[in-house]
C-alpha atoms as a PDB file:
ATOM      1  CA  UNK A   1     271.198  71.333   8.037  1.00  0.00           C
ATOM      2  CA  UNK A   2     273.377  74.339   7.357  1.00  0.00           C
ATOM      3  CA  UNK A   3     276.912  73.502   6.215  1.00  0.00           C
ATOM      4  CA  UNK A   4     279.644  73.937   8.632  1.00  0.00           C
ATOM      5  CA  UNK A   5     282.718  74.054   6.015  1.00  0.00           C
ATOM      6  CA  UNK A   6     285.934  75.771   7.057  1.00  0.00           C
ATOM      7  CA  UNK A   7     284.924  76.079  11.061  1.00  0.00           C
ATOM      8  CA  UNK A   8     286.574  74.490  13.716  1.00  0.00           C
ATOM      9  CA  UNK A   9     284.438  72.418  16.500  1.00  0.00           C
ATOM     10  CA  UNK A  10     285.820  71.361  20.026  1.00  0.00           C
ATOM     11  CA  UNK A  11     284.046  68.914  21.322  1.00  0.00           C
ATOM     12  CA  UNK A  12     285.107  67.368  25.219  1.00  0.00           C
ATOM     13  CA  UNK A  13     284.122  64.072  26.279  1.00  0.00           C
ATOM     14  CA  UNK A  14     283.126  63.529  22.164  1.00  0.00           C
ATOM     15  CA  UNK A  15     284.300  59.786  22.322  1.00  0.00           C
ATOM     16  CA  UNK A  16     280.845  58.303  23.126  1.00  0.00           C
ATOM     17  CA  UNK A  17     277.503  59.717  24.413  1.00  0.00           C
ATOM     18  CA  UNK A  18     275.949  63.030  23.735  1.00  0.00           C
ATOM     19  CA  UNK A  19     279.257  64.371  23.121  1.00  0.00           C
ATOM     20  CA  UNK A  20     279.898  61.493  20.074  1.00  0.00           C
ATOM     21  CA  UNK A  21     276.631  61.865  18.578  1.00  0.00           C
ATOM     22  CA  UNK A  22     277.119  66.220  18.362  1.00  0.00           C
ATOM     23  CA  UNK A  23     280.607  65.336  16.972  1.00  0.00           C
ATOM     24  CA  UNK A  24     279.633  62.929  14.157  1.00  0.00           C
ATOM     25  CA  UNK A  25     276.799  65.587  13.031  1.00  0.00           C
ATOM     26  CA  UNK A  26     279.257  68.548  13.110  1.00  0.00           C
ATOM     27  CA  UNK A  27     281.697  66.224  10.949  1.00  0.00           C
ATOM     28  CA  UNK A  28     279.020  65.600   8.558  1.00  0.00           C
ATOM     29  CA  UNK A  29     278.319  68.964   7.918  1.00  0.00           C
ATOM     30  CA  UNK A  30     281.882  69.253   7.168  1.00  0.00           C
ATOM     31  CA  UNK A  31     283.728  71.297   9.939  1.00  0.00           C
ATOM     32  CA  UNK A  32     287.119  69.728  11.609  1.00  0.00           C
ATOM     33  CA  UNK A  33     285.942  68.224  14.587  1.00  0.00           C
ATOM     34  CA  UNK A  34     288.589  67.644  17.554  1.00  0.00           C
ATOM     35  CA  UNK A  35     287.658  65.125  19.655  1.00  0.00           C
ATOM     36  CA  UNK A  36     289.188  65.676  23.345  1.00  0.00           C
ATOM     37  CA  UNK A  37     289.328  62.300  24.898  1.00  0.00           C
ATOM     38  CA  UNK A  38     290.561  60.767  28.038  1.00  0.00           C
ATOM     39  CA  UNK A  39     291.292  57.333  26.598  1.00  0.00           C
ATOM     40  CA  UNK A  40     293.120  56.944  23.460  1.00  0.00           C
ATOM     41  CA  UNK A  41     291.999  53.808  22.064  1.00  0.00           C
ATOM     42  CA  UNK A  42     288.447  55.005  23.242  1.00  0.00           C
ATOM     43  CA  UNK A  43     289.146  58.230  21.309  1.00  0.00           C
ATOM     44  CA  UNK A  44     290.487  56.190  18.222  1.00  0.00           C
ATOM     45  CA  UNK A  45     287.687  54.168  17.584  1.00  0.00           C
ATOM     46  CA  UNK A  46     285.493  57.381  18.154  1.00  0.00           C
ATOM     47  CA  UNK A  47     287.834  58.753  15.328  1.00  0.00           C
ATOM     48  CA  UNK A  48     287.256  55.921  13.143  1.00  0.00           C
ATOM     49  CA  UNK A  49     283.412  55.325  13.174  1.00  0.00           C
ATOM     50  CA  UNK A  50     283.058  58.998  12.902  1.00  0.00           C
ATOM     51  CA  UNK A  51     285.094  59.216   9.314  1.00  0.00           C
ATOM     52  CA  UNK A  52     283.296  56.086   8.758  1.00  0.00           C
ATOM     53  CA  UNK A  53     279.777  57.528   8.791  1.00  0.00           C
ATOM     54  CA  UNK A  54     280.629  60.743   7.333  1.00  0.00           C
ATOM     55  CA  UNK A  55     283.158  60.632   4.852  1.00  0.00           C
ATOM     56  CA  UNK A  56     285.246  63.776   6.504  1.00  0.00           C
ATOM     57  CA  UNK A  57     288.693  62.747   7.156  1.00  0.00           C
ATOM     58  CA  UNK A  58     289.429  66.561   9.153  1.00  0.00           C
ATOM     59  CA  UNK A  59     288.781  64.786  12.709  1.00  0.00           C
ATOM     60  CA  UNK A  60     291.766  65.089  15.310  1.00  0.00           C
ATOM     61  CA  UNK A  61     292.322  63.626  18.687  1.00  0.00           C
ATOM     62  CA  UNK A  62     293.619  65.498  21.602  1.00  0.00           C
ATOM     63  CA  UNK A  63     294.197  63.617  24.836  1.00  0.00           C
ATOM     64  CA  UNK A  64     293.489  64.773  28.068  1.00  0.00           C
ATOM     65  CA  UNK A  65     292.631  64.000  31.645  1.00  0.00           C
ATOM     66  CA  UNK A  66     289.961  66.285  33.512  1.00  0.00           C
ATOM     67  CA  UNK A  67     290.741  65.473  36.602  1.00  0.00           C
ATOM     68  CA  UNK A  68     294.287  66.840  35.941  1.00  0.00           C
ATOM     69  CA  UNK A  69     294.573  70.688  35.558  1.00  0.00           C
ATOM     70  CA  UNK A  70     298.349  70.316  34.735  1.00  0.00           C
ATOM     71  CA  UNK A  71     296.887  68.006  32.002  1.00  0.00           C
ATOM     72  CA  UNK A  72     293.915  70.795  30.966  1.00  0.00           C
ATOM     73  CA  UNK A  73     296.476  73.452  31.143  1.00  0.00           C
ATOM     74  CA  UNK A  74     299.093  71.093  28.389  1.00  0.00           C
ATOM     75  CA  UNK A  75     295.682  70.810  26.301  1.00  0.00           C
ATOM     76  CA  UNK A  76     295.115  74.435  26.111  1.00  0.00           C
ATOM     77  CA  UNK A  77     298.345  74.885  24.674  1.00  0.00           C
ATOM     78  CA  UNK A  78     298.183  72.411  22.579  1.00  0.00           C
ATOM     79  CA  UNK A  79     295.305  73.610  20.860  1.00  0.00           C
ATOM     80  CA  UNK A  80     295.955  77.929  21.458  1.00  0.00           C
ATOM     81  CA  UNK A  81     299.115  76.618  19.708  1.00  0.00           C
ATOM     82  CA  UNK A  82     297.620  74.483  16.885  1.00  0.00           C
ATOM     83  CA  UNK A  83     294.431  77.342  15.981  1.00  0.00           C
ATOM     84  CA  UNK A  84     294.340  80.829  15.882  1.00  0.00           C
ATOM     85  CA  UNK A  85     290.730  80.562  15.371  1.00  0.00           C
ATOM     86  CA  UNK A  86     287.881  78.489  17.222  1.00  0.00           C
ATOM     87  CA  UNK A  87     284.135  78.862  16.105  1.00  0.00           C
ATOM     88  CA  UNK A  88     282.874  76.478  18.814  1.00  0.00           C
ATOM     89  CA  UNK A  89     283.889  75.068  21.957  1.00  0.00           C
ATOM     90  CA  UNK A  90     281.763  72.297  23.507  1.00  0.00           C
ATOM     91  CA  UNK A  91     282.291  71.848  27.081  1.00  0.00           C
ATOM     92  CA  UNK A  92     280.553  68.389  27.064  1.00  0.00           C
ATOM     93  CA  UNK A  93     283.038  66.119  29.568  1.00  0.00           C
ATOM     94  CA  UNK A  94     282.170  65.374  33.040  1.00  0.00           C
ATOM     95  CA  UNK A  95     281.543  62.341  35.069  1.00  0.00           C
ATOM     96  CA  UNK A  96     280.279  61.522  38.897  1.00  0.00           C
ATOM     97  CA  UNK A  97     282.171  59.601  41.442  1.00  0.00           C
ATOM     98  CA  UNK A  98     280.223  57.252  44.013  1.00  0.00           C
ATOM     99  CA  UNK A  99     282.232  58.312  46.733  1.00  0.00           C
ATOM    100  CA  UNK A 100     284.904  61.607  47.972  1.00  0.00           C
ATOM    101  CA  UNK A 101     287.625  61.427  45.860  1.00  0.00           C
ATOM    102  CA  UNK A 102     290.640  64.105  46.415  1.00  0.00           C
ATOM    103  CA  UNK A 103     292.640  64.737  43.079  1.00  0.00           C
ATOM    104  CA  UNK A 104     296.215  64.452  43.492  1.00  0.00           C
ATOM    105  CA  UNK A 105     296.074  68.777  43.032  1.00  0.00           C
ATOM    106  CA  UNK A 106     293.976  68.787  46.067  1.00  0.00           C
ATOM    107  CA  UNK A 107     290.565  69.295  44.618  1.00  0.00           C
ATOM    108  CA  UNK A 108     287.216  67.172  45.010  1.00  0.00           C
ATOM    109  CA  UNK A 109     287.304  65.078  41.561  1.00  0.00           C
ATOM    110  CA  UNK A 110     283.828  66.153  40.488  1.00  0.00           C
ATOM    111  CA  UNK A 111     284.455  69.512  41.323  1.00  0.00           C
ATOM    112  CA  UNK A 112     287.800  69.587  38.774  1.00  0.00           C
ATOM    113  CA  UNK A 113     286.557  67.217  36.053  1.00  0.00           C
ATOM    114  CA  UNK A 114     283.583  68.468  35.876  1.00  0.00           C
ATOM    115  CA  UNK A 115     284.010  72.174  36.092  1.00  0.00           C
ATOM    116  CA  UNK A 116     287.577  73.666  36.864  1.00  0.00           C
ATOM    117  CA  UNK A 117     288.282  71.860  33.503  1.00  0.00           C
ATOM    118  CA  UNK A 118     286.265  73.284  31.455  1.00  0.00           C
ATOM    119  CA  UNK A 119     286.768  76.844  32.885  1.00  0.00           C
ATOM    120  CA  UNK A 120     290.609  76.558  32.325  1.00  0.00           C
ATOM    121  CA  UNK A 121     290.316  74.822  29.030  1.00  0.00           C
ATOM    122  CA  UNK A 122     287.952  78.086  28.081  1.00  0.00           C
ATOM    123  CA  UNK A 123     290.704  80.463  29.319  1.00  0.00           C
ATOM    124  CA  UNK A 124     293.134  79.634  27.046  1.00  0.00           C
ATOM    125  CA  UNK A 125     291.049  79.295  23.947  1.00  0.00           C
ATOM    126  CA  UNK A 126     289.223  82.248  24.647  1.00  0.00           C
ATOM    127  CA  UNK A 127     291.628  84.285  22.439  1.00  0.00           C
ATOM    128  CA  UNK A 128     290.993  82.266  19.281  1.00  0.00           C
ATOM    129  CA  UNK A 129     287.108  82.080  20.022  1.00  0.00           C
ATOM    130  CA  UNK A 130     287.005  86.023  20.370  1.00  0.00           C
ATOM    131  CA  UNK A 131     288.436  86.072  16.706  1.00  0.00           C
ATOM    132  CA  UNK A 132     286.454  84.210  15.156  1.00  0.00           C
ATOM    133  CA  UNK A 133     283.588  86.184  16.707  1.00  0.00           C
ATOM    134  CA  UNK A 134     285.303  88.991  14.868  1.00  0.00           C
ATOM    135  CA  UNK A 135     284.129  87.781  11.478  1.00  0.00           C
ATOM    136  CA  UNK A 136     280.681  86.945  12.558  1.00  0.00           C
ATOM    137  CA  UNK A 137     279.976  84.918  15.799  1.00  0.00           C
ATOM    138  CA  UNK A 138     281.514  81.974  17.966  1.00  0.00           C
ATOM    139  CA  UNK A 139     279.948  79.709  20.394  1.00  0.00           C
ATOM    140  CA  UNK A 140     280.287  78.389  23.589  1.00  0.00           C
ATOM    141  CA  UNK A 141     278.457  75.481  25.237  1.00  0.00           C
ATOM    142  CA  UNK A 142     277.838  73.871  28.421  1.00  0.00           C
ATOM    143  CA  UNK A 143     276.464  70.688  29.101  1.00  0.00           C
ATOM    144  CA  UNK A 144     274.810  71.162  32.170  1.00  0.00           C
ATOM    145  CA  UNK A 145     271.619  69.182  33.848  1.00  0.00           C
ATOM    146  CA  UNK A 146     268.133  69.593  35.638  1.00  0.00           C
ATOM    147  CA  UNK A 147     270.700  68.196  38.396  1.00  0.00           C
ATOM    148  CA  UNK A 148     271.413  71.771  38.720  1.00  0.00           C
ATOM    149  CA  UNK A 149     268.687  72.833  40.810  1.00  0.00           C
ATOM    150  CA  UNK A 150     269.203  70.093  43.344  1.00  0.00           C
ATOM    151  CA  UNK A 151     272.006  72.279  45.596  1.00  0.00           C
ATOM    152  CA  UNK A 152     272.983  75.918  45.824  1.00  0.00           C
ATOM    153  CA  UNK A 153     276.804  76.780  45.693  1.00  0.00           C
ATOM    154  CA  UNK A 154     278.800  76.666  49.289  1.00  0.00           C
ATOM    155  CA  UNK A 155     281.262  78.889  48.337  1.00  0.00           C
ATOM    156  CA  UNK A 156     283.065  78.249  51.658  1.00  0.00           C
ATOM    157  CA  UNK A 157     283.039  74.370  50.972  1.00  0.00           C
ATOM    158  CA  UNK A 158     283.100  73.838  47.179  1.00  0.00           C
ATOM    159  CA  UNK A 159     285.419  71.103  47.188  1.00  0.00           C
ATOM    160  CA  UNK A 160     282.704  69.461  49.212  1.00  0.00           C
ATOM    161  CA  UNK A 161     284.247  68.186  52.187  1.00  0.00           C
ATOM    162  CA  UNK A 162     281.073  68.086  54.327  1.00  0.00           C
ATOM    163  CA  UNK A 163     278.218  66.356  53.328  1.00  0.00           C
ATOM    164  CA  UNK A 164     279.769  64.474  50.025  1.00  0.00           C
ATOM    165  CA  UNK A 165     276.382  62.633  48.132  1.00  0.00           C
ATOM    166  CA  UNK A 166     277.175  61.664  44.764  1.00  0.00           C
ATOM    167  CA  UNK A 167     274.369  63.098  43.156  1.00  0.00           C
ATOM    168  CA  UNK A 168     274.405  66.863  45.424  1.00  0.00           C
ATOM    169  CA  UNK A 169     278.562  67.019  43.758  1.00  0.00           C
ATOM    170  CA  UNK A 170     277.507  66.187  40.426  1.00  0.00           C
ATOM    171  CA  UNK A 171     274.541  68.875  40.576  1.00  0.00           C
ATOM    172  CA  UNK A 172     276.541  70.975  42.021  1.00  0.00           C
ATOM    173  CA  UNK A 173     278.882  70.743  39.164  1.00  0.00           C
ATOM    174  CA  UNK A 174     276.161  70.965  36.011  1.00  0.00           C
ATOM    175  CA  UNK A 175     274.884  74.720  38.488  1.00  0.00           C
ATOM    176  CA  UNK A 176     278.377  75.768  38.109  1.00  0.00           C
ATOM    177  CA  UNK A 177     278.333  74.652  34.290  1.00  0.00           C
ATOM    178  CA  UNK A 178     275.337  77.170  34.217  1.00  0.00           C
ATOM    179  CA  UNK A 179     276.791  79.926  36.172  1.00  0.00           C
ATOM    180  CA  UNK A 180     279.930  80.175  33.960  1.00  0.00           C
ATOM    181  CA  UNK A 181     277.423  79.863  30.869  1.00  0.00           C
ATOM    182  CA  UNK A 182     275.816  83.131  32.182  1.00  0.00           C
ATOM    183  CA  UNK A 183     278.896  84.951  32.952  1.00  0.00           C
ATOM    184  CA  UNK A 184     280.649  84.457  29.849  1.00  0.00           C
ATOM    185  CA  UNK A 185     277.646  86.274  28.274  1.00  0.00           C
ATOM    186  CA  UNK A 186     277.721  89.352  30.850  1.00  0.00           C
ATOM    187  CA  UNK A 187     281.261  89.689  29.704  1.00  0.00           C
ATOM    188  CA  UNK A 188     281.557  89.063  26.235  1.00  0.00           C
ATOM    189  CA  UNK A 189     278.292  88.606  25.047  1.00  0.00           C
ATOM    190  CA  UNK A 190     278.726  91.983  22.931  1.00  0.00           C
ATOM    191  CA  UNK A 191     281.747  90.468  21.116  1.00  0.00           C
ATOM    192  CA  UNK A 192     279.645  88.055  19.319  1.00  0.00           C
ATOM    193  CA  UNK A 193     280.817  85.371  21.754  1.00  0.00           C
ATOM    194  CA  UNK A 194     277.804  83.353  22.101  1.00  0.00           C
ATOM    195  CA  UNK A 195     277.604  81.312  25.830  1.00  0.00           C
ATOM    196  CA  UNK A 196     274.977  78.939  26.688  1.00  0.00           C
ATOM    197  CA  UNK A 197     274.238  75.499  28.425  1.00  0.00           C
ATOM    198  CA  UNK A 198     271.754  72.782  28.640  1.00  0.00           C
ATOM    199  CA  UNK A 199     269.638  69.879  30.178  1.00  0.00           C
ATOM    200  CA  UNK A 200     270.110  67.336  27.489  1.00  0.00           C
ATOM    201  CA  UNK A 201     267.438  65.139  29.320  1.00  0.00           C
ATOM    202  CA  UNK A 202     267.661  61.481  31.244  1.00  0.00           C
ATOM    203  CA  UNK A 203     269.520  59.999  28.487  1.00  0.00           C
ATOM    204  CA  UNK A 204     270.737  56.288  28.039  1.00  0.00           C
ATOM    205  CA  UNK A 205     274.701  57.104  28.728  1.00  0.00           C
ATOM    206  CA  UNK A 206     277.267  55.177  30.714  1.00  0.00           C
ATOM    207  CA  UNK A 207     277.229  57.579  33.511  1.00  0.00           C
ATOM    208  CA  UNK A 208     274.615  56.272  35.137  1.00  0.00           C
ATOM    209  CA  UNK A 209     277.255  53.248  36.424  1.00  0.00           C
ATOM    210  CA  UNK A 210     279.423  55.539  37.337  1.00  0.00           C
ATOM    211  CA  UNK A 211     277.874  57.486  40.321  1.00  0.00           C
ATOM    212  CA  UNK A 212     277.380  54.420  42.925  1.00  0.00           C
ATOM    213  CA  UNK A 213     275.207  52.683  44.148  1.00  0.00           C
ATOM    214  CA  UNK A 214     272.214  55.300  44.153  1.00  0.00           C
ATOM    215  CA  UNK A 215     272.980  56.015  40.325  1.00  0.00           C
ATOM    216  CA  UNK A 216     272.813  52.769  39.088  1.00  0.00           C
ATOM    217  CA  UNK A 217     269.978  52.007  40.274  1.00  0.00           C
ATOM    218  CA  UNK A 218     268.105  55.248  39.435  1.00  0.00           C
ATOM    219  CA  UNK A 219     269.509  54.050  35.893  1.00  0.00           C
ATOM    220  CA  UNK A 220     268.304  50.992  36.107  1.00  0.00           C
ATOM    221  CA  UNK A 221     264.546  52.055  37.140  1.00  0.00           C
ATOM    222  CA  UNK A 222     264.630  54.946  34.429  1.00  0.00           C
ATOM    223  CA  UNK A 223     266.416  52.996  31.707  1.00  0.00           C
ATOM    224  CA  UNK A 224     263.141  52.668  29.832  1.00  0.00           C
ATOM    225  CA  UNK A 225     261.860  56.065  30.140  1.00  0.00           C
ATOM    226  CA  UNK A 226     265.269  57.620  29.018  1.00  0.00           C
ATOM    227  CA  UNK A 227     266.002  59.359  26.097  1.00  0.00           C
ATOM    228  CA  UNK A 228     268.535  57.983  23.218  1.00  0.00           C
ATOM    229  CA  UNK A 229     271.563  60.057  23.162  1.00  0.00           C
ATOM    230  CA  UNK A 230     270.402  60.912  19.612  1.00  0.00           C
ATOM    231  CA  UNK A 231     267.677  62.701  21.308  1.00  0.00           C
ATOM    232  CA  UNK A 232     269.678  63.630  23.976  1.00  0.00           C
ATOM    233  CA  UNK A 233     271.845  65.592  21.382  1.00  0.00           C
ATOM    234  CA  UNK A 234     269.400  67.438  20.029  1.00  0.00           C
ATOM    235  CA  UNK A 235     269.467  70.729  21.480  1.00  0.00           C
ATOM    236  CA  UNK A 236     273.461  70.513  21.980  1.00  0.00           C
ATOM    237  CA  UNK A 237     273.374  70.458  18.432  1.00  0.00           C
ATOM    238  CA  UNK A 238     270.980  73.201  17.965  1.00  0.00           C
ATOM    239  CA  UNK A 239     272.911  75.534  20.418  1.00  0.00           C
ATOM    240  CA  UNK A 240     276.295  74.555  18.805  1.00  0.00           C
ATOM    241  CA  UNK A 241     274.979  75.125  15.206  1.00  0.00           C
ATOM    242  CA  UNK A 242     271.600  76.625  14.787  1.00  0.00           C
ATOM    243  CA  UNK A 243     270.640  79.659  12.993  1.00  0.00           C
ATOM    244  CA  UNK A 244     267.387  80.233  14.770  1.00  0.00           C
ATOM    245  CA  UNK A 245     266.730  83.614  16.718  1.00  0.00           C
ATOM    246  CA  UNK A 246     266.002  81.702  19.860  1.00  0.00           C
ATOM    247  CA  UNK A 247     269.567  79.667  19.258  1.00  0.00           C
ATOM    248  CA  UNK A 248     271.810  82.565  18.178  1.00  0.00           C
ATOM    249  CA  UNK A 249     270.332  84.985  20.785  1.00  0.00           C
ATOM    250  CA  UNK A 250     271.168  82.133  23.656  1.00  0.00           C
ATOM    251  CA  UNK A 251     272.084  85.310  25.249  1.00  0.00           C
ATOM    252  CA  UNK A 252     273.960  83.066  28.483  1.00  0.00           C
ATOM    253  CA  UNK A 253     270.898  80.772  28.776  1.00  0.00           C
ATOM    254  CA  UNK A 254     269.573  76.909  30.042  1.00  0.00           C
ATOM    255  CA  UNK A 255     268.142  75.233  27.611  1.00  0.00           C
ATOM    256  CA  UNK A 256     266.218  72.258  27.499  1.00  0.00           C
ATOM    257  CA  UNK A 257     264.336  70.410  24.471  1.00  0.00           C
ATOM    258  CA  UNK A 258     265.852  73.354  22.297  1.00  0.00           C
ATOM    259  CA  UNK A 259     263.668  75.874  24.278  1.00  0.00           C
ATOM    260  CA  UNK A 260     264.785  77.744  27.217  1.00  0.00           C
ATOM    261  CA  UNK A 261     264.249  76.359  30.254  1.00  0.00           C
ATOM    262  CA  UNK A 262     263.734  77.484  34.088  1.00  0.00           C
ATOM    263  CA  UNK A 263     266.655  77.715  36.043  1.00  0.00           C
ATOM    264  CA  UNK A 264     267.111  77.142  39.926  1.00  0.00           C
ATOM    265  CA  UNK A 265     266.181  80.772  41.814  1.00  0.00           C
ATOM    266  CA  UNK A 266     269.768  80.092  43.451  1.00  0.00           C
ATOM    267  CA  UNK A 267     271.222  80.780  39.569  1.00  0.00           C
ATOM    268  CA  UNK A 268     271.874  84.358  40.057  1.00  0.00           C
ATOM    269  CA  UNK A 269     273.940  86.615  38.289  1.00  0.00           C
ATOM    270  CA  UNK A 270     275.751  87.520  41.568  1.00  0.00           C
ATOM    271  CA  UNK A 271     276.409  83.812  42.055  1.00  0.00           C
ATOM    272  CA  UNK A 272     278.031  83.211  38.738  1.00  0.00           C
ATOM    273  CA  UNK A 273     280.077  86.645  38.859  1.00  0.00           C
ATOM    274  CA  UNK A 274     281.290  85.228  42.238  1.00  0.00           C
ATOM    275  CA  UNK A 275     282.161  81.648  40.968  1.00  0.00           C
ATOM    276  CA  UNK A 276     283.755  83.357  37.846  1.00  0.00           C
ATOM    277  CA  UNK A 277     286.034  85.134  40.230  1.00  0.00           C
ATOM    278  CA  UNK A 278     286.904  82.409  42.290  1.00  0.00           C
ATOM    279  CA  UNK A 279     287.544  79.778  39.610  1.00  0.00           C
ATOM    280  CA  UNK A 280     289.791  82.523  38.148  1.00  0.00           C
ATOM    281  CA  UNK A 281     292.037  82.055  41.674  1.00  0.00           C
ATOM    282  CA  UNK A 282     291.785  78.329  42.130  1.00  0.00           C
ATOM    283  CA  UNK A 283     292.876  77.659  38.025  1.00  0.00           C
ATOM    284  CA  UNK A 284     295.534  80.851  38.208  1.00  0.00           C
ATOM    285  CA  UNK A 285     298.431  78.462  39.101  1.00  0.00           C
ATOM    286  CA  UNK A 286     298.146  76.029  36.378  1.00  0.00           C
ATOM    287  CA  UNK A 287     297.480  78.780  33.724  1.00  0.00           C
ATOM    288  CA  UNK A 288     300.726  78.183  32.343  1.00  0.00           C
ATOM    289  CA  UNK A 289     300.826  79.647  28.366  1.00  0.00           C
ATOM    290  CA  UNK A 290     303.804  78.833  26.573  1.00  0.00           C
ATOM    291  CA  UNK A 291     305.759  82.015  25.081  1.00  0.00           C
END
């Protein structure tokens, strides 16, 4: 394993799960990890088990709540303010709701946690991942999901208000993980900014009770088949940190078992310039940067 001295990881959702597992391997290679959590105590115990296991003391805790742009947009701030240089930004948190929720901000809760979020949180840390790219190359990565290929984008209905399942919002979501993935590529692909996502697999995680009635028991009948999220890390890791040609020439890819994978046909390059665009309008009034 290569050593990861002196860089800077951002890891969402990196309190348990995939998201822990890629965390406690990036600390143990020595990089300063920041954990962005929802739950504090959650996120302190993360904190602790992670020094724990791997000796390195350099891992912080930001607090956050994705369903909360207003709360993204303090985040960004927070950490734009804290480093003027990022080598890798893990867009890992996301969850699915068993019925229609509406965000106090108006938006479909899926929708917002799971991708809004991340797009905003990318926007203002863009500037310290482009320079770091500078001085070689810096990362970007999506968790995404084979879930993707279960729904094309409505773009006249993407807060879902007709036709709410749990698992056609979630999908819906990990497609627009993708898209953003491939358009972050298109446009700064030739600044050594490199932008991929991933299918980390069926893996044993608590989202599975968190999606209703349907996904519970899908977990339930799976739950022997499933990968262990130290499987289910795997090719996180490998994007995040890998030196091989397929890795660093992700080149705004889906990857799955550390290969690249087949995408939906619906995954187009106009689709993801057009979801680029509008995410760009929905996040534009919380995009507050302090001066």
């Amino acid at each position: 394993m290569s050593d990861l001295s002196g860089k800077v990881f951002i890891v969402t959702g990196g309190n348990s799960g995939i998201g822990f597992e890629a965390a406690k391997n990036f600390a143990e290679r020595g990089a300063e990890v920041v954990l962005v959590c929802r739950s504090l105590a959650k996120a302190t115990e993360a904190r602790q088990k992670i020094i724990a296991s791997t000796g390195n003391e350099s891992v912080r805790i930001e607090i956050a709540d994705f369903s909360s742009l207003k709360s993204v947009n303090e985040l960004g701030n927070r950490l734009a303010a804290r480093y003027d240089r990022i080598d890798v930004l893990c867009n890992n948190a996301g969850g699915a709701n068993g019925s229609r929720i509406t965000t106090d901000e108006g938006f479909e809760k899926t929708f917002v946690t799971n991708h809004l979020s991340s797009f905003l949180l990318t926007r203002h840390l863009l500037p310290a991942l482009l320079k770091s790219a500078e001085s070689g190359s810096a990362r970007v990565v999506f968790t995404s999901s084979l879930g993707h290929k279960g729904s094309p984008l409505d773009f006249e209905d993407l807060n879902l208000v007709q036709g709410y399942r749990t698992l056609k919002a979630y999908g819906r979501s990990k497609l627009m993980n993708l898209l953003t993935a491939m358009e972050m590529h298109r446009r700064f692909g030739d600044k050594n900014l490199i932008c991929s996502s991933f299918h980390p697999g069926a893996v044993r995680t608590a989202i599975w009770g968190k999606g209703g009635i349907l996904a519970t028991i899908l977990g339930v009948v799976m739950y022997p088949f499933m990968w262990s999220v130290e499987k289910g890390s795997e090719t996180f890791i490998w994007l995040a940190t890998s030196d091989d040609d397929e890795a660093v020439n992700a080149a705004g890819g889906y990857f799955f078992d550390c290969h690249r994978a087949r995408t939906a046909e619906f995954a187009t390059a106009d689709a993801a310039a057009r979801l680029w665009e509008v995410s760009e309008q929905l996040v534009a009034p919380y995009y507050k940067t302090e001066s």
